[in-house]
PDB file of N, CA and C in Angstrom:
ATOM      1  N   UNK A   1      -1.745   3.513 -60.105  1.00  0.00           N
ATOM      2  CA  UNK A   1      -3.079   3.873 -60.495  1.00  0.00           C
ATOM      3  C   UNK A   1      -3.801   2.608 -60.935  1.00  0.00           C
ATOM      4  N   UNK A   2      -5.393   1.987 -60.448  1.00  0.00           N
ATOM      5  CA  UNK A   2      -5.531   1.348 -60.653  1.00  0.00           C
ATOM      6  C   UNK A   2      -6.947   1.799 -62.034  1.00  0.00           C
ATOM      7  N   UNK A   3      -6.584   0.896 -62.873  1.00  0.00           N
ATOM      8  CA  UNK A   3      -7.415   1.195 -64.166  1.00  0.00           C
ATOM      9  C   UNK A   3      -8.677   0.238 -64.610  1.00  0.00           C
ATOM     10  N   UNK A   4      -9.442   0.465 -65.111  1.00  0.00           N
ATOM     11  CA  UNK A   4     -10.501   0.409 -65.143  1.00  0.00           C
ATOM     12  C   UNK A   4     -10.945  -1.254 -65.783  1.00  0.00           C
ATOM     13  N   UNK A   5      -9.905  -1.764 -66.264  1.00  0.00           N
ATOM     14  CA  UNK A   5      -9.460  -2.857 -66.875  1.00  0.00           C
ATOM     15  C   UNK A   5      -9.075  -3.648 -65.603  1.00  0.00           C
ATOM     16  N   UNK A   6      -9.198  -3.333 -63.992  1.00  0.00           N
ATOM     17  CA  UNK A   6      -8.068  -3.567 -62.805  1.00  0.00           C
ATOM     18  C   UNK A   6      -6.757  -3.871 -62.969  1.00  0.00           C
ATOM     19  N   UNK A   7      -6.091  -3.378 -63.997  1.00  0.00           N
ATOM     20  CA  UNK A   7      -4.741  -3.678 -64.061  1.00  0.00           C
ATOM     21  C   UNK A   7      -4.548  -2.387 -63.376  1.00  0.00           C
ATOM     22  N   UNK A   8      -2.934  -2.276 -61.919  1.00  0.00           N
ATOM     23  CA  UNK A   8      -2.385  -1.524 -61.387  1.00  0.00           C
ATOM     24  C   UNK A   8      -1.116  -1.063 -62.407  1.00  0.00           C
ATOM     25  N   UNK A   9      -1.134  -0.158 -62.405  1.00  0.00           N
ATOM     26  CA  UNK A   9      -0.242   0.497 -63.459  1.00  0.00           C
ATOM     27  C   UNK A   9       0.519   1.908 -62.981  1.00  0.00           C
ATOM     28  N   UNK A  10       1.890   1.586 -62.752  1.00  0.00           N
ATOM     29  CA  UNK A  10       2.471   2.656 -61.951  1.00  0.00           C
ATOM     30  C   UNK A  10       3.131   3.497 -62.729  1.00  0.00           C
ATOM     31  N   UNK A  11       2.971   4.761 -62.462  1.00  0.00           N
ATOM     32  CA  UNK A  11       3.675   5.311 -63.256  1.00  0.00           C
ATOM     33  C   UNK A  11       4.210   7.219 -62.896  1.00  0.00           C
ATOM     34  N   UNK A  12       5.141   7.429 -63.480  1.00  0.00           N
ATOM     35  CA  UNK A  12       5.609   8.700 -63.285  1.00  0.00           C
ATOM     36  C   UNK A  12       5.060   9.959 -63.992  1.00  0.00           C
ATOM     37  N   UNK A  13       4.841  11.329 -63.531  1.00  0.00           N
ATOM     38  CA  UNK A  13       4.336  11.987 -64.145  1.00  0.00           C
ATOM     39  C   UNK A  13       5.201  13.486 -63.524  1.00  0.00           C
ATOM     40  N   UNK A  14       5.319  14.705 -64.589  1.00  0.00           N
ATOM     41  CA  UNK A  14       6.195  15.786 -64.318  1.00  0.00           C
ATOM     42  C   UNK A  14       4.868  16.676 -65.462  1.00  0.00           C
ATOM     43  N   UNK A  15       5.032  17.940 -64.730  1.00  0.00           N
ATOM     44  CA  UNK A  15       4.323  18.947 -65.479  1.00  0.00           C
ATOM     45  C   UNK A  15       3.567  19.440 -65.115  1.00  0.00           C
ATOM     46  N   UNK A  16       2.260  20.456 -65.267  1.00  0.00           N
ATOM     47  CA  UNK A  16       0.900  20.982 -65.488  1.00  0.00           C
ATOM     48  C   UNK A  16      -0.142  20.120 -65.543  1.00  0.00           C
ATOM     49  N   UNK A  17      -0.937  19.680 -64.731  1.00  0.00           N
ATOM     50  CA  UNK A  17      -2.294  18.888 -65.127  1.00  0.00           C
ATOM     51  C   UNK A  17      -2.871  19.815 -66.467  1.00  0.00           C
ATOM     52  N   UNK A  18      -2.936  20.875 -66.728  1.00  0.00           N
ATOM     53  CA  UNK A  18      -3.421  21.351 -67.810  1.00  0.00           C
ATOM     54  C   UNK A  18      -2.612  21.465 -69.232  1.00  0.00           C
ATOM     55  N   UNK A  19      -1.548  21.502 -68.651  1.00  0.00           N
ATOM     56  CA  UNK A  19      -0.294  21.285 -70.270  1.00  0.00           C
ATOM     57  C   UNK A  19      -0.456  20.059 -71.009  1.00  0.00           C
ATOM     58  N   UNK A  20      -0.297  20.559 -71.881  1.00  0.00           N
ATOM     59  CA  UNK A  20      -0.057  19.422 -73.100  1.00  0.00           C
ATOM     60  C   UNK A  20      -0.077  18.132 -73.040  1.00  0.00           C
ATOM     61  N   UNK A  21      -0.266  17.416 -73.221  1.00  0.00           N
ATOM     62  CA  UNK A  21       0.325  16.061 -72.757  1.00  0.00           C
ATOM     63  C   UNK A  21       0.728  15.314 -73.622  1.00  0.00           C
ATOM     64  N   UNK A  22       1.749  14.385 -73.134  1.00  0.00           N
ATOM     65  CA  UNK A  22       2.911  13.720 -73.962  1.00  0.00           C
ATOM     66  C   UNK A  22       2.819  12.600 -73.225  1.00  0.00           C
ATOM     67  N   UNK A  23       2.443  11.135 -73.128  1.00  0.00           N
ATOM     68  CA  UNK A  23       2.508   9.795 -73.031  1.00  0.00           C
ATOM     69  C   UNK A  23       3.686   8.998 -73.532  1.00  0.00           C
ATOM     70  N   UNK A  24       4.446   8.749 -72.938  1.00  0.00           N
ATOM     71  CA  UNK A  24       5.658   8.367 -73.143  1.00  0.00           C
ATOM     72  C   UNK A  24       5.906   6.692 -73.059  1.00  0.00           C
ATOM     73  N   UNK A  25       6.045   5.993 -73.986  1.00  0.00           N
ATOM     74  CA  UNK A  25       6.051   4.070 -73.191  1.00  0.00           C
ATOM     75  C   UNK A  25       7.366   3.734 -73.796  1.00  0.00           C
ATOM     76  N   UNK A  26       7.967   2.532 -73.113  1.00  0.00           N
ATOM     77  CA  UNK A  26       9.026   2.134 -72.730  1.00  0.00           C
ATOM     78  C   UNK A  26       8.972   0.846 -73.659  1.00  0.00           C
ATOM     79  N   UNK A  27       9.850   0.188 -74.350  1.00  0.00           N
ATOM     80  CA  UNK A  27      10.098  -0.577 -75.254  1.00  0.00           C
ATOM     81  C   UNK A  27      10.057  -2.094 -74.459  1.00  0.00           C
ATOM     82  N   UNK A  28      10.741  -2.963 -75.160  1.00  0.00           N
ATOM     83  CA  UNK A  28      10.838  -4.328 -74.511  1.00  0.00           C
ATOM     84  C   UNK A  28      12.017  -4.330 -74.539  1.00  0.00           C
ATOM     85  N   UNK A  29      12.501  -5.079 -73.482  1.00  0.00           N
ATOM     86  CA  UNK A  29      11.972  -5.265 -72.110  1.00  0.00           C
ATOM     87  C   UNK A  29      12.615  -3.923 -71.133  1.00  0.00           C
ATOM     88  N   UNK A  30      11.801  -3.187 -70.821  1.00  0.00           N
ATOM     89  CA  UNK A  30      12.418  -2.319 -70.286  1.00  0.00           C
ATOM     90  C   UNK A  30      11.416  -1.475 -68.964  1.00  0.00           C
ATOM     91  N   UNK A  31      10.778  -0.660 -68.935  1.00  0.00           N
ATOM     92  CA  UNK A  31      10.503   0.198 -67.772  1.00  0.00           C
ATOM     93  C   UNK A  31      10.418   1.748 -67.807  1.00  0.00           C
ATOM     94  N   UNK A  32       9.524   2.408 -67.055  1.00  0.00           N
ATOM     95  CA  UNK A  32       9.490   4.185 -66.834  1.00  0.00           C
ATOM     96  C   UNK A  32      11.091   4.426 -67.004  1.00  0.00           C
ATOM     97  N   UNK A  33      11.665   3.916 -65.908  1.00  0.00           N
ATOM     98  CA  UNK A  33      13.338   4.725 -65.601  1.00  0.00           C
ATOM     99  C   UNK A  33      13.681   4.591 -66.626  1.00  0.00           C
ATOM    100  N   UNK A  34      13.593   4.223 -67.913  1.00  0.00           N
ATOM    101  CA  UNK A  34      14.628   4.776 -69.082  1.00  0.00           C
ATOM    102  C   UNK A  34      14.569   5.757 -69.605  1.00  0.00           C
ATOM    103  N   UNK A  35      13.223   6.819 -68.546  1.00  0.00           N
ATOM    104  CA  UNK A  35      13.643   8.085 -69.704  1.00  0.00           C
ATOM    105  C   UNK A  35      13.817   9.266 -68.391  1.00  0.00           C
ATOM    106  N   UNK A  36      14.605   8.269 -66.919  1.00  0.00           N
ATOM    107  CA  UNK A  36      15.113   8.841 -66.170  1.00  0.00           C
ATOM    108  C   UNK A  36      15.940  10.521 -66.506  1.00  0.00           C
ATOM    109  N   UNK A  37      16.531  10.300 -67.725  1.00  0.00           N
ATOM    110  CA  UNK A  37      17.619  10.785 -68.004  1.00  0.00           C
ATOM    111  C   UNK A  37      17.218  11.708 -68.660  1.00  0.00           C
ATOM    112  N   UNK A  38      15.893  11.764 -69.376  1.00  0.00           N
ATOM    113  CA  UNK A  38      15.605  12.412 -70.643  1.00  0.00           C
ATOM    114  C   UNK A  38      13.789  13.316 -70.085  1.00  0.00           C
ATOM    115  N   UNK A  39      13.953  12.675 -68.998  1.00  0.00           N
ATOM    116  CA  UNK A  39      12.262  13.681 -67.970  1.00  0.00           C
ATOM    117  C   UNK A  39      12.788  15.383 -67.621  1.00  0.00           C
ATOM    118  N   UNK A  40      14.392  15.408 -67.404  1.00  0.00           N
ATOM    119  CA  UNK A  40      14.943  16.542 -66.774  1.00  0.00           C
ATOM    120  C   UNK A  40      14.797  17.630 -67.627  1.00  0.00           C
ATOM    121  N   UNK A  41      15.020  16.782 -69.274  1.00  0.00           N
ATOM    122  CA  UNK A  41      15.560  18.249 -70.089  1.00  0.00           C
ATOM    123  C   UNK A  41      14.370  18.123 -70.926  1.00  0.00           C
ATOM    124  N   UNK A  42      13.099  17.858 -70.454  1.00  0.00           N
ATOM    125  CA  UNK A  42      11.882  17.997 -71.696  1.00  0.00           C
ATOM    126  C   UNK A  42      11.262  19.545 -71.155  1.00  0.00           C
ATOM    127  N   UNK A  43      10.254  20.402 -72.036  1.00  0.00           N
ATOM    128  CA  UNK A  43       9.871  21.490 -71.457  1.00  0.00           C
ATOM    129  C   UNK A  43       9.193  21.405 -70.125  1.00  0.00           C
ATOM    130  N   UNK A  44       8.895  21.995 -69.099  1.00  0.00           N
ATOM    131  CA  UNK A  44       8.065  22.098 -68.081  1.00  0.00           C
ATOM    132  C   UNK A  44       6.620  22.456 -67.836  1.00  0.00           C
ATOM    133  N   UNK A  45       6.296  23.011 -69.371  1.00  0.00           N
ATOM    134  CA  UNK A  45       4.889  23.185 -69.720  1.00  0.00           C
ATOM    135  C   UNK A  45       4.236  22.508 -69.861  1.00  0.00           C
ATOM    136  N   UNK A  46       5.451  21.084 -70.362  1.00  0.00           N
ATOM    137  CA  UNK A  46       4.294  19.917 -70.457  1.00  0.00           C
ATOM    138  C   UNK A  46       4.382  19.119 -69.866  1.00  0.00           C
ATOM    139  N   UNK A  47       3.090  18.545 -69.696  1.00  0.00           N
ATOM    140  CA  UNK A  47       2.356  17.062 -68.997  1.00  0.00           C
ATOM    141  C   UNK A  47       2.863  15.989 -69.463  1.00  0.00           C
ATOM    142  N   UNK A  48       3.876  15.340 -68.653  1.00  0.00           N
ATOM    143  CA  UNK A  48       4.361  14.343 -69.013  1.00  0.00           C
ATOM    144  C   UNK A  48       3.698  12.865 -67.876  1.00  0.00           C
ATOM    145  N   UNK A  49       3.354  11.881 -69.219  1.00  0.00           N
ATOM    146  CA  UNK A  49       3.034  10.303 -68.261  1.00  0.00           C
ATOM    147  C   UNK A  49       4.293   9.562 -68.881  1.00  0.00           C
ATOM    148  N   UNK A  50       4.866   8.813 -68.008  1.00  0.00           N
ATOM    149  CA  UNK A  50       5.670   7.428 -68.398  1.00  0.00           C
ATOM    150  C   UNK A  50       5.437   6.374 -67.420  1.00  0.00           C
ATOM    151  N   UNK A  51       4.395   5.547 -67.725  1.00  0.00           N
ATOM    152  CA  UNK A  51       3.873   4.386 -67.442  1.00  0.00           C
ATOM    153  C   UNK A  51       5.037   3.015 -67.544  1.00  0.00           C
ATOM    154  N   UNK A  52       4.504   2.271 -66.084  1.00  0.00           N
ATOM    155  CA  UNK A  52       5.302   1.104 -67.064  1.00  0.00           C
ATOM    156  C   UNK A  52       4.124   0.165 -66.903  1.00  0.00           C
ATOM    157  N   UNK A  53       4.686  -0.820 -68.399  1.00  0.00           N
ATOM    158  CA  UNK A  53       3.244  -1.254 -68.915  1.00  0.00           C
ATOM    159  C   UNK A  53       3.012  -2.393 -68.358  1.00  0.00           C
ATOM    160  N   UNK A  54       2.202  -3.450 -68.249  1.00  0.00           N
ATOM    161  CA  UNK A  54       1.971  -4.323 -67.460  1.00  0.00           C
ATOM    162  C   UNK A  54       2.877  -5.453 -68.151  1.00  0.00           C
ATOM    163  N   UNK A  55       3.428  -5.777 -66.977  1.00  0.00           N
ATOM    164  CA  UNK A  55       3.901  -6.710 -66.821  1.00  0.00           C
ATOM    165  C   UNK A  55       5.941  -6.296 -67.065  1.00  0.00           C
ATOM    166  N   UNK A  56       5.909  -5.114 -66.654  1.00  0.00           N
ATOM    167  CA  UNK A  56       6.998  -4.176 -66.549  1.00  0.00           C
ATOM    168  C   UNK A  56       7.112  -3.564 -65.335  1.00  0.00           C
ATOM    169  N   UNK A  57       8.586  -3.420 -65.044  1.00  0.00           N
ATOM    170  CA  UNK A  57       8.601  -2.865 -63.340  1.00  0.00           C
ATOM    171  C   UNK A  57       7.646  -2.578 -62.502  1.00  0.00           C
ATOM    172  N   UNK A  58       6.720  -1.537 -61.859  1.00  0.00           N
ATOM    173  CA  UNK A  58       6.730  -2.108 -60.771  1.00  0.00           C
ATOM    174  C   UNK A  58       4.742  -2.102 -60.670  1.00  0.00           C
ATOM    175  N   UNK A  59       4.568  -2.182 -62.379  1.00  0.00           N
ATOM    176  CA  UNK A  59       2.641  -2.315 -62.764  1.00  0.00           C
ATOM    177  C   UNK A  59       2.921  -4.158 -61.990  1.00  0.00           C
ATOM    178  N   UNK A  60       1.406  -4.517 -62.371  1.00  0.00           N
ATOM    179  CA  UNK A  60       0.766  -5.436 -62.277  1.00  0.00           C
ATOM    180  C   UNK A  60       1.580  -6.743 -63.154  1.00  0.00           C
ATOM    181  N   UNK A  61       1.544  -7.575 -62.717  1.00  0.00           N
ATOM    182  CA  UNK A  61       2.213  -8.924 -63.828  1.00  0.00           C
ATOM    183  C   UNK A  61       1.531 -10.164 -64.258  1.00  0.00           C
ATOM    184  N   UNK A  62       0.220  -9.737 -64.432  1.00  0.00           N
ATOM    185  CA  UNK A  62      -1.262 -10.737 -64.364  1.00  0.00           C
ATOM    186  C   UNK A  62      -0.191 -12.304 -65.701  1.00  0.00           C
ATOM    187  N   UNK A  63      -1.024 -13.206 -65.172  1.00  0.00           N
ATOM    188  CA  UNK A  63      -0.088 -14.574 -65.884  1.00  0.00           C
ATOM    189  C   UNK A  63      -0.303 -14.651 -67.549  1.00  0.00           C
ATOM    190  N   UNK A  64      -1.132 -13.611 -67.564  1.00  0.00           N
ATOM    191  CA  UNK A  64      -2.051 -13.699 -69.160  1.00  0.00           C
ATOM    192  C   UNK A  64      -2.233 -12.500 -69.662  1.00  0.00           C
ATOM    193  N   UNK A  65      -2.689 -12.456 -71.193  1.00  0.00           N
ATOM    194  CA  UNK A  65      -2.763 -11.042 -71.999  1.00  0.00           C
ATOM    195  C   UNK A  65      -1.661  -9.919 -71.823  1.00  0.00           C
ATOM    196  N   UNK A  66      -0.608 -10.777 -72.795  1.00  0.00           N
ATOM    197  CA  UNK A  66       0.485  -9.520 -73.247  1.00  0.00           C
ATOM    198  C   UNK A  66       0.312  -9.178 -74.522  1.00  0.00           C
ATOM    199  N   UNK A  67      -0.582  -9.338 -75.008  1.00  0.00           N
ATOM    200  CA  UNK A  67      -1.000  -8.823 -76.751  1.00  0.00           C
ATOM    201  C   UNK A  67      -0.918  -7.726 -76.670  1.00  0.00           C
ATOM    202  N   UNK A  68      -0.526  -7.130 -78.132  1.00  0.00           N
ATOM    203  CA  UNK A  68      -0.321  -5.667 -78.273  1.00  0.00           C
ATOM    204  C   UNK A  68      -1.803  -4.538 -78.018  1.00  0.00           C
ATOM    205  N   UNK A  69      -2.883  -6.236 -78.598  1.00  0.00           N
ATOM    206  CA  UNK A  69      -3.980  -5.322 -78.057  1.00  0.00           C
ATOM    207  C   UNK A  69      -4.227  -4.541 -76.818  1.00  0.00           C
ATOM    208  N   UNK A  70      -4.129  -5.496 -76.073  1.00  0.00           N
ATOM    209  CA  UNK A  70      -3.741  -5.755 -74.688  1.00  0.00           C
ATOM    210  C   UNK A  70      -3.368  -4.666 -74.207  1.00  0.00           C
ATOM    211  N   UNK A  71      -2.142  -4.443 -74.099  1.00  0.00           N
ATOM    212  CA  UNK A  71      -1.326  -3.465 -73.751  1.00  0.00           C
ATOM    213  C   UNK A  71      -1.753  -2.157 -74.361  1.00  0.00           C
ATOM    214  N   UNK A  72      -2.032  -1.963 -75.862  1.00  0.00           N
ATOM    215  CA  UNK A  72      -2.460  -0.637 -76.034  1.00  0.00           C
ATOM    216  C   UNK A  72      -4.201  -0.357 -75.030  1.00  0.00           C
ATOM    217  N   UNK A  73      -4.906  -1.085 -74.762  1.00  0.00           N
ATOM    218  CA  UNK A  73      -5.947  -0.811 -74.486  1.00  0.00           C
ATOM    219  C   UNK A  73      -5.740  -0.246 -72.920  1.00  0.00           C
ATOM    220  N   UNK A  74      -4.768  -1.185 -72.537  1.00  0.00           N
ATOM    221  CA  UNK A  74      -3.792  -0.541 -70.653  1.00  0.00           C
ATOM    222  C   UNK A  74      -3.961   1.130 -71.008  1.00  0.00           C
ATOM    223  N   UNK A  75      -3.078   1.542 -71.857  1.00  0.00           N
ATOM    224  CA  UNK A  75      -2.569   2.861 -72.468  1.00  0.00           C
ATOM    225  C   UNK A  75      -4.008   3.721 -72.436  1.00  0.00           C
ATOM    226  N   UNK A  76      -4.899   3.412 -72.819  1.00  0.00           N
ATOM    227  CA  UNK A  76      -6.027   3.880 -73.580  1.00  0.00           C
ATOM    228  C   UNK A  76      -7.046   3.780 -72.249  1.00  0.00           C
ATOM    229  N   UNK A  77      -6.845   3.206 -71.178  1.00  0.00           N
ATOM    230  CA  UNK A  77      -7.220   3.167 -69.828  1.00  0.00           C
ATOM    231  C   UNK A  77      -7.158   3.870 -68.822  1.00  0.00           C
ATOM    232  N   UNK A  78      -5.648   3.984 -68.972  1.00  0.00           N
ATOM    233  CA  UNK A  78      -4.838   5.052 -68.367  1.00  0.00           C
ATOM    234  C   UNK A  78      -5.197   6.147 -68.938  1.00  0.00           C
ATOM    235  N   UNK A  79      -5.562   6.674 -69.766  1.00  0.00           N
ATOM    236  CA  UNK A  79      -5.719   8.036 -70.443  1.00  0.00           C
ATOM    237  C   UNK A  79      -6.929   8.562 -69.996  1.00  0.00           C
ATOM    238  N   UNK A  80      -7.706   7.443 -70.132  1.00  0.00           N
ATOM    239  CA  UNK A  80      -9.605   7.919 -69.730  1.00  0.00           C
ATOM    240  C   UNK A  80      -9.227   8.366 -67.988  1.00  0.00           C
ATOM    241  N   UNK A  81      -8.502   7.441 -67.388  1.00  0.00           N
ATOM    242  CA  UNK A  81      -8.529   7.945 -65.866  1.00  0.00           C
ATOM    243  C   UNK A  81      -7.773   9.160 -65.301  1.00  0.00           C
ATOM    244  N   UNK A  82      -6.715   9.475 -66.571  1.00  0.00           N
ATOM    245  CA  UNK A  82      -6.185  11.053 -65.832  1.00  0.00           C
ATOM    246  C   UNK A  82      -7.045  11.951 -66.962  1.00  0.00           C
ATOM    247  N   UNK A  83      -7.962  11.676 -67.591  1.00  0.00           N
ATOM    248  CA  UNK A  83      -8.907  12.608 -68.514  1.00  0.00           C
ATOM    249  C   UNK A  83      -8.197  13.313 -69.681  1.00  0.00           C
ATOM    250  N   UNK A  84      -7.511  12.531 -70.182  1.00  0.00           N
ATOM    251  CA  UNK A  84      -6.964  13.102 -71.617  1.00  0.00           C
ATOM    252  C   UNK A  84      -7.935  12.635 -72.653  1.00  0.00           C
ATOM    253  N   UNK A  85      -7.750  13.264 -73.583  1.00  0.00           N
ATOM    254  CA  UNK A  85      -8.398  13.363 -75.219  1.00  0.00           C
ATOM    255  C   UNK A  85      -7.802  11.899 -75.767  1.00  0.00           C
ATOM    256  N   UNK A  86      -8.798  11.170 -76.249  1.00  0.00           N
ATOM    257  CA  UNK A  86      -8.265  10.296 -76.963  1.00  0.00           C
ATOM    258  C   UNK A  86      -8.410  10.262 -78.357  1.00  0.00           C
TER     259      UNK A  86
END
């Protein structure tokens, strides 16, 4: 998904476009697939995103801006473009 910031930001999603939603991010240094394991047994009602964040598997890896600002504002990008409540 490309975001509004043009950072490409790939990411996995399971659920209801209308369920709940639950935003899920991945620690350092790591990636979506770590919650490979843990997407199976969450409810099915809900809207699940697990992004990986830039400059993490298989998003964008721009040479600059890994600040936390940074990165939360990716998050906060991503949200406006699948239309969640912020």
């Amino acid at each position: 998904m490309r975001l509004s910031n043009g950072i490409r930001m790939e990411l996995t999603q399971q659920g209801p476009e209308d369920g709940a939603a639950l935003v899920m991010l991945h620690g350092f240094p790591d990636s979506r697939f770590s919650y490979n394991g843990v997407l199976p047994l969450l409810p099915r009602e809900l809207r699940i995103i697990v992004p990986d964040l830039r400059g993490f598997g298989e998003s964008d890896k721009p040479a600059t801006d890994y600040s936390m600002t940074e990165l939360a504002t990716d998050v906060v990008a991503l949200m406006d473009e699948l239309h969640l409540a912020t």
